[in-house]
Protein backbone atom coordinates (compact mmCIF):
# COMPACT_ATOMS: atom_id res chain seq x y z
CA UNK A 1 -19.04 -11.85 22.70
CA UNK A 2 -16.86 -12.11 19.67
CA UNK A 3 -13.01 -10.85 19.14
CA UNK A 4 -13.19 -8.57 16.36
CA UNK A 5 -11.04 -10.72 14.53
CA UNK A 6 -13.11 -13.49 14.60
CA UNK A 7 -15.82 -11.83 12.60
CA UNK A 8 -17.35 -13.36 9.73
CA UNK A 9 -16.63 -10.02 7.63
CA UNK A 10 -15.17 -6.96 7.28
CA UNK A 11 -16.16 -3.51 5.70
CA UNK A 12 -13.64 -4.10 2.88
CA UNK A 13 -12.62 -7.38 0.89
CA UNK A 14 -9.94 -8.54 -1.71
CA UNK A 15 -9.98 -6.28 -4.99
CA UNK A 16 -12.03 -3.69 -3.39
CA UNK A 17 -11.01 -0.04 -4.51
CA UNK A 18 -10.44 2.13 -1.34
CA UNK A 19 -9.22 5.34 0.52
CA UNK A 20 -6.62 5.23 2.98
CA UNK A 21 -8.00 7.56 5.88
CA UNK A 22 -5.30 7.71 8.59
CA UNK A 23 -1.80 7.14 8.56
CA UNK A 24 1.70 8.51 6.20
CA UNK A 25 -0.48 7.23 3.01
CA UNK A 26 -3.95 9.32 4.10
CA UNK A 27 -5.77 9.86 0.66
CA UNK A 28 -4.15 7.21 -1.62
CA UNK A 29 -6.29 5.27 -3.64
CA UNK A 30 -5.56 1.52 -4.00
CA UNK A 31 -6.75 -1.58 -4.28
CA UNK A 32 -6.83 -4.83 -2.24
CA UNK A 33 -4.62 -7.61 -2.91
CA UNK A 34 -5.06 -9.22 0.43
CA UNK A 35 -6.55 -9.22 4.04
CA UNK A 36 -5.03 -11.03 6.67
CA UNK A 37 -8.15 -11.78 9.31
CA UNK A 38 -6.36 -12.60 12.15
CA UNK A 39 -4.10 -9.22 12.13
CA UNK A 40 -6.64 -7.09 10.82
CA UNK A 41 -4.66 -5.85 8.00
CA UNK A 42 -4.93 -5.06 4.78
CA UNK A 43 -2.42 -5.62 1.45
CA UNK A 44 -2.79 -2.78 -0.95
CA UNK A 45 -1.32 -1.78 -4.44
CA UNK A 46 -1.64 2.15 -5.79
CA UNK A 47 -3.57 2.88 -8.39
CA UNK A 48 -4.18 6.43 -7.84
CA UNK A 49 -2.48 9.16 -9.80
CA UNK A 50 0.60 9.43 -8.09
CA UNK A 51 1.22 5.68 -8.56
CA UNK A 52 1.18 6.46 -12.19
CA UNK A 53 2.93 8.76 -14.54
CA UNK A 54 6.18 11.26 -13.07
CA UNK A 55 5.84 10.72 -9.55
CA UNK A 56 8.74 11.69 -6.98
CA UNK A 57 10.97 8.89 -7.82
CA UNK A 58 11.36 9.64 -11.13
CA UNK A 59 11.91 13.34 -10.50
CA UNK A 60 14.77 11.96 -8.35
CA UNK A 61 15.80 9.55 -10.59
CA UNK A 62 16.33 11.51 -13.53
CA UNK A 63 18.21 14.06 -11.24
CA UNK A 64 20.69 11.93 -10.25
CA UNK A 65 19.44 11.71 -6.86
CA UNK A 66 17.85 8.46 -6.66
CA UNK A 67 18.48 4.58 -7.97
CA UNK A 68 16.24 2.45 -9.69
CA UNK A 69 16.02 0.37 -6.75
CA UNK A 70 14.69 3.58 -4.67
CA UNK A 71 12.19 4.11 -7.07
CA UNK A 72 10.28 0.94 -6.26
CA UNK A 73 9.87 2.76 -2.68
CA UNK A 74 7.67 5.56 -4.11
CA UNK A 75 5.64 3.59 -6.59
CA UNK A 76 4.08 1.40 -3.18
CA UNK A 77 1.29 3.11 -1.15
CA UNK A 78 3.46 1.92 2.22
CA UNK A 79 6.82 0.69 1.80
CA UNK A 80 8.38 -1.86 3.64
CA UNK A 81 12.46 -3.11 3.38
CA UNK A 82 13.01 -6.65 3.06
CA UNK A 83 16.33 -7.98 3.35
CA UNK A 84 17.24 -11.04 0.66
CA UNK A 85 20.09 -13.35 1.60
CA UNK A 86 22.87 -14.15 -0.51
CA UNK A 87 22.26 -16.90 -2.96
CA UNK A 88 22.72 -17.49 -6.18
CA UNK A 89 20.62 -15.05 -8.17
CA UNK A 90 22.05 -12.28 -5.64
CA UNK A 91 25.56 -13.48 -4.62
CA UNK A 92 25.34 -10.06 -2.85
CA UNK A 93 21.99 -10.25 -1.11
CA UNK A 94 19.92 -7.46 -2.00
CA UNK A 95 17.47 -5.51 -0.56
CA UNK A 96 13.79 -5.44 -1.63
CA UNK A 97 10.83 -3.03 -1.24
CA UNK A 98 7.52 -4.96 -0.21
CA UNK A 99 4.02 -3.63 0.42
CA UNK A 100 3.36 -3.19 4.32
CA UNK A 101 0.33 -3.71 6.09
CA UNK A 102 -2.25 -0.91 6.71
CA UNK A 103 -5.26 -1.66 9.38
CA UNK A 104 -8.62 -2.26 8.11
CA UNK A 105 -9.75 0.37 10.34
CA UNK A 106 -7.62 3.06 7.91
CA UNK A 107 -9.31 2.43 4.57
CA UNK A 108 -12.84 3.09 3.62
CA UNK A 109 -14.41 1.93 0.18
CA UNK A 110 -13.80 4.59 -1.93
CA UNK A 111 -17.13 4.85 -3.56
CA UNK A 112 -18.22 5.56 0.27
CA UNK A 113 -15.45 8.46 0.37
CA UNK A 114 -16.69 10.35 -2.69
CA UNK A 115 -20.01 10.17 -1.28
CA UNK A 116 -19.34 11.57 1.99
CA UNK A 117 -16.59 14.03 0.29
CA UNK A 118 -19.42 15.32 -2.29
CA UNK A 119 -21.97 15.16 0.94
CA UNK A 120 -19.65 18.26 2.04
């Protein structure tokens, strides 16, 4: 019998549009950048609506209530702080707001969503 990561594929492959389904993002829209096999993870980027236009970050930003380098946060589907060490670029350090990892098992392809959402 075979690990489930050592399956030859998964539902859901790199630059594949999809649904998140469980989790803080449940409902975003995004699309694939990469899938680690061996974790069973996923890489995402938005794309859906609130990804684009005046989102929360921007609200907060142009209220004074928020930095630029908060409003990388809301722009990613799931945020994830990264620490950089001081060099020469940031004599500083800095921190940095990556893309985290979401299971395979919470995202579904969206054109499978909208089916089963119109099924309803």
């Amino acid at each position: 019998m075979k690990k489930q990561s050592e399956q030859k594929s998964f539902h859901v492959k790199t630059g594949d549009e999809v649904v998140v389904v469980a989790g803080g993002a449940k409902g975003r829209r995004c699309k694939i950048t990469k899938v680690n096999r061996k974790r069973l993870v996923v890489y995402v980027e938005g794309v859906d609506a609130r990804s684009k236009g005046e989102d929360e970050g921007t609200k907060r930003l142009k209220e004074g209530g928020a930095t630029s380098h908060e409003l990388d946060r809301f722009r990613l589907v799931k945020p994830q702080l990264h620490h950089i060490r001081k060099n020469q670029q940031n004599p500083n350090g800095a921190l940095l707001w990556l893309e985290g990892p979401i299971h395979i098992s919470n995202v579904m392809k969206a054109a499978e969503y909208d089916k089963r959402r119109a099924a309803k």
